[in-house]
Protein backbone atom coordinates (compact mmCIF):
# COMPACT_ATOMS: atom_id res chain seq x y z
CA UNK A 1 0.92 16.31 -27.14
CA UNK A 2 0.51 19.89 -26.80
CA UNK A 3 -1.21 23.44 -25.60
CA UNK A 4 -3.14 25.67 -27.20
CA UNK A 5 -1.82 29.17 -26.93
CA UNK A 6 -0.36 30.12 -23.87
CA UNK A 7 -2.37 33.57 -22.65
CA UNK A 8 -2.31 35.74 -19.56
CA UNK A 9 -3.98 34.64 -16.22
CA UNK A 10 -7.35 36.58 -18.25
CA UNK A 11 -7.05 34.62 -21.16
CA UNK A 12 -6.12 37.17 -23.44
CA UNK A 13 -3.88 37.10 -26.06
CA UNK A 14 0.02 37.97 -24.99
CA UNK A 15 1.22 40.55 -26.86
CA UNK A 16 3.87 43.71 -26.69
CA UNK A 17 1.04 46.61 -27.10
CA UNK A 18 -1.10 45.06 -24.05
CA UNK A 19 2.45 44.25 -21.73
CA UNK A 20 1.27 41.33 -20.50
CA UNK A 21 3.88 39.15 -22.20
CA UNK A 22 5.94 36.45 -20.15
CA UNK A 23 9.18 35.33 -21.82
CA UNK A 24 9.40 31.58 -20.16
CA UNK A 25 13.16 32.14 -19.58
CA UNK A 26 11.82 34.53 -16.80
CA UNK A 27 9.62 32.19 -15.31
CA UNK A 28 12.61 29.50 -15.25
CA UNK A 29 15.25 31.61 -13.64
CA UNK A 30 12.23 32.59 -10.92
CA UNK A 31 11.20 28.61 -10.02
CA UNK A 32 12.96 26.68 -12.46
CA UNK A 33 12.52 24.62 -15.13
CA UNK A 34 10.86 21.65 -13.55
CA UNK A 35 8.72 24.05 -11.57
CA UNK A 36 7.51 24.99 -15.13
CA UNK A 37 7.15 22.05 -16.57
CA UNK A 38 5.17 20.57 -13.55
CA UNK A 39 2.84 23.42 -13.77
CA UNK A 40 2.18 23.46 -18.01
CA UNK A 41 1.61 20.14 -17.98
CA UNK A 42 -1.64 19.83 -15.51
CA UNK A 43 -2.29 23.52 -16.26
CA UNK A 44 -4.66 22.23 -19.29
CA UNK A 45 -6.26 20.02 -21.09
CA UNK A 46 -4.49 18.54 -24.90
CA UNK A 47 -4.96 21.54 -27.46
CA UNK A 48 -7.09 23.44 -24.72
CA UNK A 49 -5.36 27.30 -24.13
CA UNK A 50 -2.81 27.53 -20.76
CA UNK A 51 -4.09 30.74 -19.15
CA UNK A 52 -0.35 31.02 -17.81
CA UNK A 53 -1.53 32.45 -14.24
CA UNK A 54 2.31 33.08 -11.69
CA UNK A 55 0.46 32.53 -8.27
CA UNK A 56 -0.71 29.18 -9.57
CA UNK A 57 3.09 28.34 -10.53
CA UNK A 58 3.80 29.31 -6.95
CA UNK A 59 1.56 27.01 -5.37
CA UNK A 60 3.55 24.51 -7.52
CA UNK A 61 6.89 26.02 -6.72
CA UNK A 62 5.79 25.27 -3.28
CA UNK A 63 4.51 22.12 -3.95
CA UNK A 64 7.74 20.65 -5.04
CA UNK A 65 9.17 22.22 -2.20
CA UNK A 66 7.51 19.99 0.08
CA UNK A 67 8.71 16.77 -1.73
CA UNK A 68 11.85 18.19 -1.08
CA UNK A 69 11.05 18.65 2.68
CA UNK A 70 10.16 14.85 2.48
CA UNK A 71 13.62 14.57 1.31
CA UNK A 72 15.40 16.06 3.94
CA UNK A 73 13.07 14.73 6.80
CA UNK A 74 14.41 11.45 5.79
CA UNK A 75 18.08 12.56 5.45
CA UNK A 76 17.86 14.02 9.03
CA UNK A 77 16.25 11.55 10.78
CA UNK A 78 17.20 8.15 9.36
CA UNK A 79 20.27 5.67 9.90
CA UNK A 80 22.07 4.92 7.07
CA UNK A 81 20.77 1.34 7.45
CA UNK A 82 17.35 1.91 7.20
CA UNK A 83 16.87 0.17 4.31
CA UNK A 84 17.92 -2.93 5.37
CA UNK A 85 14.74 -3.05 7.94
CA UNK A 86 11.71 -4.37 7.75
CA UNK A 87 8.23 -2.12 7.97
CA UNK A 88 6.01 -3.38 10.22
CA UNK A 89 2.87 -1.85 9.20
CA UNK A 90 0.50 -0.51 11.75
CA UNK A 91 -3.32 0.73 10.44
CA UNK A 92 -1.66 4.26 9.41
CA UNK A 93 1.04 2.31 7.19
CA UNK A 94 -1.58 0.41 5.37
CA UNK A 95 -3.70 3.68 4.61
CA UNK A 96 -0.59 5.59 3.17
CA UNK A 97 0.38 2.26 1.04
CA UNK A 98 -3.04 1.96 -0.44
CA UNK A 99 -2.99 5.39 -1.35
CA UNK A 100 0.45 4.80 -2.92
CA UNK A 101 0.10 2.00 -4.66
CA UNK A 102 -3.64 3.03 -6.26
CA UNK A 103 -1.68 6.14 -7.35
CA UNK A 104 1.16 3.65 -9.19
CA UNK A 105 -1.75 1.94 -10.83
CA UNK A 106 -3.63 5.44 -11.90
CA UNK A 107 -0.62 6.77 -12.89
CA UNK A 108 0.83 4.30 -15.46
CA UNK A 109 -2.66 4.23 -17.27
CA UNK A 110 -3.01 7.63 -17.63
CA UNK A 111 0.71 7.24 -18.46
CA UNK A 112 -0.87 5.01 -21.38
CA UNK A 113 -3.60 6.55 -22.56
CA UNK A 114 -1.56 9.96 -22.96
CA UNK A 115 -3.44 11.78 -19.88
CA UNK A 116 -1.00 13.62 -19.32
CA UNK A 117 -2.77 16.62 -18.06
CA UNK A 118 -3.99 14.13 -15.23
CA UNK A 119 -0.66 12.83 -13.69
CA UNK A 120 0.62 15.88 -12.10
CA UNK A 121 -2.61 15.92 -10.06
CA UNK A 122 -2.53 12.27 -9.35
CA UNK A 123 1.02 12.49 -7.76
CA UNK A 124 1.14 15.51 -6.31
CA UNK A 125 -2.08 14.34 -4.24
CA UNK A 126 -0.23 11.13 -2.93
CA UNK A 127 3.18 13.50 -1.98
CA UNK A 128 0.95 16.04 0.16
CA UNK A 129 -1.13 13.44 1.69
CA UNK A 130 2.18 11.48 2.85
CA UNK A 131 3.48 14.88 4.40
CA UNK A 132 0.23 16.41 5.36
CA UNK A 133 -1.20 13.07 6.60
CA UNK A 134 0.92 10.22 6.99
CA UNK A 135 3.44 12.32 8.96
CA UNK A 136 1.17 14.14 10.89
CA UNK A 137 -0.35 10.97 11.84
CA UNK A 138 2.65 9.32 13.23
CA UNK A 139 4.03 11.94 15.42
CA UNK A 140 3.98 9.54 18.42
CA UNK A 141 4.66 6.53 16.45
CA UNK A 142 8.12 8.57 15.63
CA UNK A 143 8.93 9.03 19.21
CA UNK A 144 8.10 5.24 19.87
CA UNK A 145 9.24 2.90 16.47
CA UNK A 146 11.05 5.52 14.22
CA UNK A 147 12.37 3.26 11.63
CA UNK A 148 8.58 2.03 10.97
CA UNK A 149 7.86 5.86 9.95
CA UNK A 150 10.75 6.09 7.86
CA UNK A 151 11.01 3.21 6.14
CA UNK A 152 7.58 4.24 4.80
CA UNK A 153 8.77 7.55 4.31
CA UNK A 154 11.65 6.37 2.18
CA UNK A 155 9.46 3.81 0.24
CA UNK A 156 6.61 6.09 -0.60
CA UNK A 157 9.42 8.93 -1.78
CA UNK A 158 11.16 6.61 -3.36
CA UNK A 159 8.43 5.15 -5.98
CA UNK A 160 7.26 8.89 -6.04
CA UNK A 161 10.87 9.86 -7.48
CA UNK A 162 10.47 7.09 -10.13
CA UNK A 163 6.30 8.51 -11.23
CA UNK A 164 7.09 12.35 -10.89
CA UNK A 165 10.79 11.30 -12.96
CA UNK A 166 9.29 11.77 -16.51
CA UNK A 167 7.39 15.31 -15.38
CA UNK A 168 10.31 16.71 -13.15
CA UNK A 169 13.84 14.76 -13.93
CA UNK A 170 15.91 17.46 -12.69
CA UNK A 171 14.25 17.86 -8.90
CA UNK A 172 13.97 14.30 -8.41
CA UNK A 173 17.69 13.55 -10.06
CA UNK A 174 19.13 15.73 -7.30
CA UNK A 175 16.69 14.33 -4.47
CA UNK A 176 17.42 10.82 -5.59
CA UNK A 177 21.52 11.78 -5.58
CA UNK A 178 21.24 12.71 -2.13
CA UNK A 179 19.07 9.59 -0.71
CA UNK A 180 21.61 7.09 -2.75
CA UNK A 181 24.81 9.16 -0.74
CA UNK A 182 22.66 8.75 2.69
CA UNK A 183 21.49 5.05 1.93
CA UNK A 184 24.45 3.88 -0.10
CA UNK A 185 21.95 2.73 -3.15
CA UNK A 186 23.15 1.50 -6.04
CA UNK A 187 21.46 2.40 -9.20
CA UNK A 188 23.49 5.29 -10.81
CA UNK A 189 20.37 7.37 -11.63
CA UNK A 190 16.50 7.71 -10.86
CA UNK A 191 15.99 7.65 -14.43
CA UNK A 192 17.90 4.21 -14.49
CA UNK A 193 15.17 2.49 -12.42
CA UNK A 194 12.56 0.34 -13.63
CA UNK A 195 8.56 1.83 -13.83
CA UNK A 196 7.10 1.31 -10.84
CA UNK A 197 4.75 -1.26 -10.16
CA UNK A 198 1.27 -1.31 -7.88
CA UNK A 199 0.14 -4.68 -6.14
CA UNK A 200 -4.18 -4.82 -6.23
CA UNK A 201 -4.25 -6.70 -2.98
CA UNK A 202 -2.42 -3.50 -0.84
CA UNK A 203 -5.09 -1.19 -2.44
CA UNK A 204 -8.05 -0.87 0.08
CA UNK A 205 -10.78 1.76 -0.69
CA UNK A 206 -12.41 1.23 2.05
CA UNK A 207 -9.61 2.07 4.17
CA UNK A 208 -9.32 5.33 2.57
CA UNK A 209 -12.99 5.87 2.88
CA UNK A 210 -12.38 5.32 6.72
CA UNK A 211 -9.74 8.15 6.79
CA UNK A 212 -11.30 10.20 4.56
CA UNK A 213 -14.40 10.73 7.31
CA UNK A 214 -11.57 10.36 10.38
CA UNK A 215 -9.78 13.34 8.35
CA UNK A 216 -13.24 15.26 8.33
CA UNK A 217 -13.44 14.35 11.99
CA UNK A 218 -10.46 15.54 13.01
CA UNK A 219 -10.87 19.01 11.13
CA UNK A 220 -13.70 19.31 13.39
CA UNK A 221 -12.10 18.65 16.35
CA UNK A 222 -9.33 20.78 15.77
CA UNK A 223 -11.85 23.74 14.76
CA UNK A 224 -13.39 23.55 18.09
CA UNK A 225 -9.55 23.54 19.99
CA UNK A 226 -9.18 26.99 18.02
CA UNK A 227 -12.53 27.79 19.19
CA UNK A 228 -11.76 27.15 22.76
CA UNK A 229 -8.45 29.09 22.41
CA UNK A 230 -6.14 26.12 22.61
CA UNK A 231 -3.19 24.95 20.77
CA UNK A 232 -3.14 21.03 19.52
CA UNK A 233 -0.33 20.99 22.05
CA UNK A 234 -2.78 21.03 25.14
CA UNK A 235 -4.03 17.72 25.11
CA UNK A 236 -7.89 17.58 25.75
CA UNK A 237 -9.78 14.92 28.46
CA UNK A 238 -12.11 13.64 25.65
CA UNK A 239 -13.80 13.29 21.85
CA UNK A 240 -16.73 11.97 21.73
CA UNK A 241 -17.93 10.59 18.19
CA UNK A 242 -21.41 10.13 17.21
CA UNK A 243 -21.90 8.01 14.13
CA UNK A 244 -24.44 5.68 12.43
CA UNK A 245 -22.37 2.96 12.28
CA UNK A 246 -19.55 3.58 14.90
CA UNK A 247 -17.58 0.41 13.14
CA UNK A 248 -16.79 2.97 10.58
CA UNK A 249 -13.68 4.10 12.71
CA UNK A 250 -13.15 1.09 13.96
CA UNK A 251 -9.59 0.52 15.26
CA UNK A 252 -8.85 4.09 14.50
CA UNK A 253 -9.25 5.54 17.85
CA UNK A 254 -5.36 5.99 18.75
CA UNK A 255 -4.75 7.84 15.42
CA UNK A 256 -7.57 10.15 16.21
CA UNK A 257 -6.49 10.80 19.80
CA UNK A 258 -2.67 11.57 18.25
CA UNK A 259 -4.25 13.82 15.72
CA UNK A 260 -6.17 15.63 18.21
CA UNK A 261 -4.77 15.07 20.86
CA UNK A 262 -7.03 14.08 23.50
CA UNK A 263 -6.55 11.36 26.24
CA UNK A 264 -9.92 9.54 25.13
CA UNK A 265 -11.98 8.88 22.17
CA UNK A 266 -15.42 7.22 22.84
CA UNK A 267 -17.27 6.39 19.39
CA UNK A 268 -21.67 5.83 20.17
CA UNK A 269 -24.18 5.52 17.95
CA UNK A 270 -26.64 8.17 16.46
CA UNK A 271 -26.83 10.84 14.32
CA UNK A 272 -22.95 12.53 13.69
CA UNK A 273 -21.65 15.01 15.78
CA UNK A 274 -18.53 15.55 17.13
CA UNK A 275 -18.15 17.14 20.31
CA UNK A 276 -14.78 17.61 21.96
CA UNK A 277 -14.55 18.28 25.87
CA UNK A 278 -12.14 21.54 26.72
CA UNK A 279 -12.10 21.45 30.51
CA UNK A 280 -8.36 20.70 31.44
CA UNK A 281 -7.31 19.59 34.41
CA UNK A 282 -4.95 21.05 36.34
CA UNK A 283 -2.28 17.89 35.36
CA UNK A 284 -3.28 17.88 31.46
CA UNK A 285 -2.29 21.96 32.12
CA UNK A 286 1.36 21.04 33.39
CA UNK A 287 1.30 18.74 30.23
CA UNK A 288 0.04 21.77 27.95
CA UNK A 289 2.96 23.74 29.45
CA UNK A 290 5.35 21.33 29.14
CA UNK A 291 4.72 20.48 25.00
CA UNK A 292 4.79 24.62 24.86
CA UNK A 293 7.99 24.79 25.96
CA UNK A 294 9.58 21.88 24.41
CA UNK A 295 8.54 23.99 21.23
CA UNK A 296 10.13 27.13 22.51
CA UNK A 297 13.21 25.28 23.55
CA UNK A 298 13.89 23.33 20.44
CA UNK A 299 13.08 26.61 18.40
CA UNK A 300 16.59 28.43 20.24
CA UNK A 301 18.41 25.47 19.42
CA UNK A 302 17.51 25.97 16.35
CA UNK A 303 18.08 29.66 16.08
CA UNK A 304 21.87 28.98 17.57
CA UNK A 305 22.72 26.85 15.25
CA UNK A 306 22.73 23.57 17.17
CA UNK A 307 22.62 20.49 15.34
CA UNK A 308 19.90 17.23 16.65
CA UNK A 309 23.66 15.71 18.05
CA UNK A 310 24.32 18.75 20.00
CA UNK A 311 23.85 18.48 23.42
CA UNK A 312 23.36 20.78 26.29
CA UNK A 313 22.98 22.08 29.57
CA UNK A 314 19.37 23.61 30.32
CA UNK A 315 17.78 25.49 33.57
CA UNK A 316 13.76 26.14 33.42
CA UNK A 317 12.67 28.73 35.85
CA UNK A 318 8.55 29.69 36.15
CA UNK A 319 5.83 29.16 38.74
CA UNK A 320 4.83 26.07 36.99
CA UNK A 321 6.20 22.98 38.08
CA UNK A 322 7.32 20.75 35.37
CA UNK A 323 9.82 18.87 37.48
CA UNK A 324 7.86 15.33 37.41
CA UNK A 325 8.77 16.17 33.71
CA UNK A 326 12.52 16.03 33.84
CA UNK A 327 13.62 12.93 32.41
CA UNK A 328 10.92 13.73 29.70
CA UNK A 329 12.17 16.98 28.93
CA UNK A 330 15.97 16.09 29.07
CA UNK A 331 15.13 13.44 26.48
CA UNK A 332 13.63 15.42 23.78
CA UNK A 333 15.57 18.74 23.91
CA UNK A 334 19.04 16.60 24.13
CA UNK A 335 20.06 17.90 27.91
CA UNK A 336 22.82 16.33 29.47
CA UNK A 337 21.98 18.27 32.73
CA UNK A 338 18.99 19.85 34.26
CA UNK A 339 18.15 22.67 36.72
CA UNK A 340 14.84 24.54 38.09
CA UNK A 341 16.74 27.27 39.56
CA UNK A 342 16.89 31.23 39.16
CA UNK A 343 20.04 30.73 37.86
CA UNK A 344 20.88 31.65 34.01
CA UNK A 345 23.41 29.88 31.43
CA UNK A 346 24.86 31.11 28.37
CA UNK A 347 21.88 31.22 26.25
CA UNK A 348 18.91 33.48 28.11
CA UNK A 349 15.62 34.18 26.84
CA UNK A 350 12.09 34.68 28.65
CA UNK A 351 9.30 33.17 26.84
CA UNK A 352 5.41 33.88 27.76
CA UNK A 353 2.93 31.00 27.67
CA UNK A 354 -0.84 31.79 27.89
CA UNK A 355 -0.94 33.76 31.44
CA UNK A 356 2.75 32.30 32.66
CA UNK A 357 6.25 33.54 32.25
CA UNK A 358 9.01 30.98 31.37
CA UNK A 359 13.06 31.88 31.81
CA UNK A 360 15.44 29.62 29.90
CA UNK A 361 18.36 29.55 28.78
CA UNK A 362 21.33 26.96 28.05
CA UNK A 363 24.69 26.04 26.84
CA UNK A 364 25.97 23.96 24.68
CA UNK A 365 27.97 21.35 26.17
């Protein structure tokens, strides 16, 4: 199984007397050699030329990058004995294991039939659909049942280690190292584990159909928040959905809302359209506030080097009350203690949100 020629990003012949020679050593010390690999072999079809092109290896580079995100959102966030729960799978769950396990069965036939250039495609489509999607989706499902989320994190990544193995064994050697020293597993290496294998009955195309258009909704949606000149942290009063068939998005309503973050979605019938209502009142603006700042808070416990453990003291001070928000507000930023005074602590920083100033500052306890 092999290229053609490898040429430049204009398909022209490498060569010293036109510069545009790339020696791969270069390209390996820049993104690696899996990077590399990954890229050459979905870069072109058997015995067609590679037009060897570096931004595309970027995207790649990137790419691979966020399986390794996926990694360490799962090393961060997840007990050591997660994997000795059970997944109770919610609509969201069953979307991102069809998904998975029609990508096993794709996968291995290509795997077969020497597609080769195909696989690459085929995997990296599940991996940014479980961190663009999946994740995404279950925002508020992680607040509420975390181990659900990542035990489907974990099992998704995992079988993803053992299909992307063959392409990239050094990147998913060192991810699969560090989930085995988190999770105590067993097997020595990835590349010890048996080929993965998909189960017809958990694959459900219509399912995917059904996110598919919810995805297109939700784009929509979101387009017309950016239009109104607000955040997906202001949650909105309503969606309202017009469809043909309504059923369509049937029992999809609370991952829509999550995604968009409105308080209702209605779904009627006619033709489609998608019209979200923007007029906020003056309790969903406290609650606009109040996601803002979270943000802004866990950002400087970031930037000071405090771990998720780390706890501290925090005092608020603005002309917008979030004080009905307190036990809220304690709970996600990790404060032991509260205040809504003038006072400052340690850390000190004014932040501006839309029209409002906000002074905080805190210490670590």
């Amino acid at each position: 199984y092999m290229h053609g020629f490898v040429q430049d990003a204009q398909g022209r012949k490498m060569s010293k007397s036109l510069g545009n020679y790339i020696l791969p050593q270069e390209v390996i010390d820049k993104y690696g050699a899996d990077t590399f690999r990954y890229y050459a072999i979905g870069g072109a079809n058997p015995g067609t030329d590679l037009n060897y092109n570096d931004k595309d290896v970027k995207v790649k580079f990137a790419n691979l990058g966020i399986l390794w995100n996926l990694n360490s959102y799962l090393v961060n966030y997840a007990d050591s004995s997660l994997t000795d729960k059970k997944i109770k799978l919610g609509v969201e769950e069953k979307y991102i294991f069809s998904k998975m396990h029609d990508t096993i069965k794709n996968v291995t036939l290509a795997f077969e039939e020497y597609r080769l250039n195909e696989i690459p495609w085929m995997i990296e489509n599940l991996f940014l659909s479980l961190s663009r999607e999946y994740i995404q989706m279950t925002r508020q499902k992680m607040d509420e049942h975390p181990e659900t989320v990542l035990l489907t994190v974990y099992e998704v990544l995992m079988n993803l280690l053992k299909l992307l193995a063959p392409i990239t064994p050094f990147v998913t050697e060192k991810i699969y190292q560090e989930l085995k020293k988190k999770f105590g597993l067993k097997e020595e290496s990835i590349h010890l584990f048996a080929w993965p294998e998909y189960e017809e009955k958990l694959i459900d195309k219509t399912l995917e159909e059904k996110f598919e258009l919810m995805k297109r909704i939700v784009q929509d949606a979101l387009a017309q928040r950016e239009k109104a000149s607000y955040g997906v942290r202001w949650p909105m009063p309503k969606l309202t959905i017009s469809l043909e068939d309504p059923k369509m998005l049937a029992n999809l309503e609370n991952v829509i809302e999550n995604q968009v973050n409105v308080k209702e979605v209605v779904l009627e019938k006619g033709s489609f359209s998608i019209r979200l209502d923007t007029e906020l009142t003056e309790d969903l603006k406290k609650e606009g506030y109040l996601r803002e700042v979270l943000r802004r808070i866990q950002a400087l416990r970031k930037k000071h080097g405090l771990k998720i453990s780390d706890k501290i003291m925090l005092n608020l001070n603005s002309d917008i009350d979030l004080m009905g928000f307190e036990d809220e507000i304690k709970e996600k930023v990790g404060a032991t203690k509260l205040s809504f005074t003038e006072k400052h602590l340690e850390n000190y920083t004014k932040e501006r949100i839309r029209e409002n100033t906000f002074e905080i500052s805190f210490q670590k306890v």
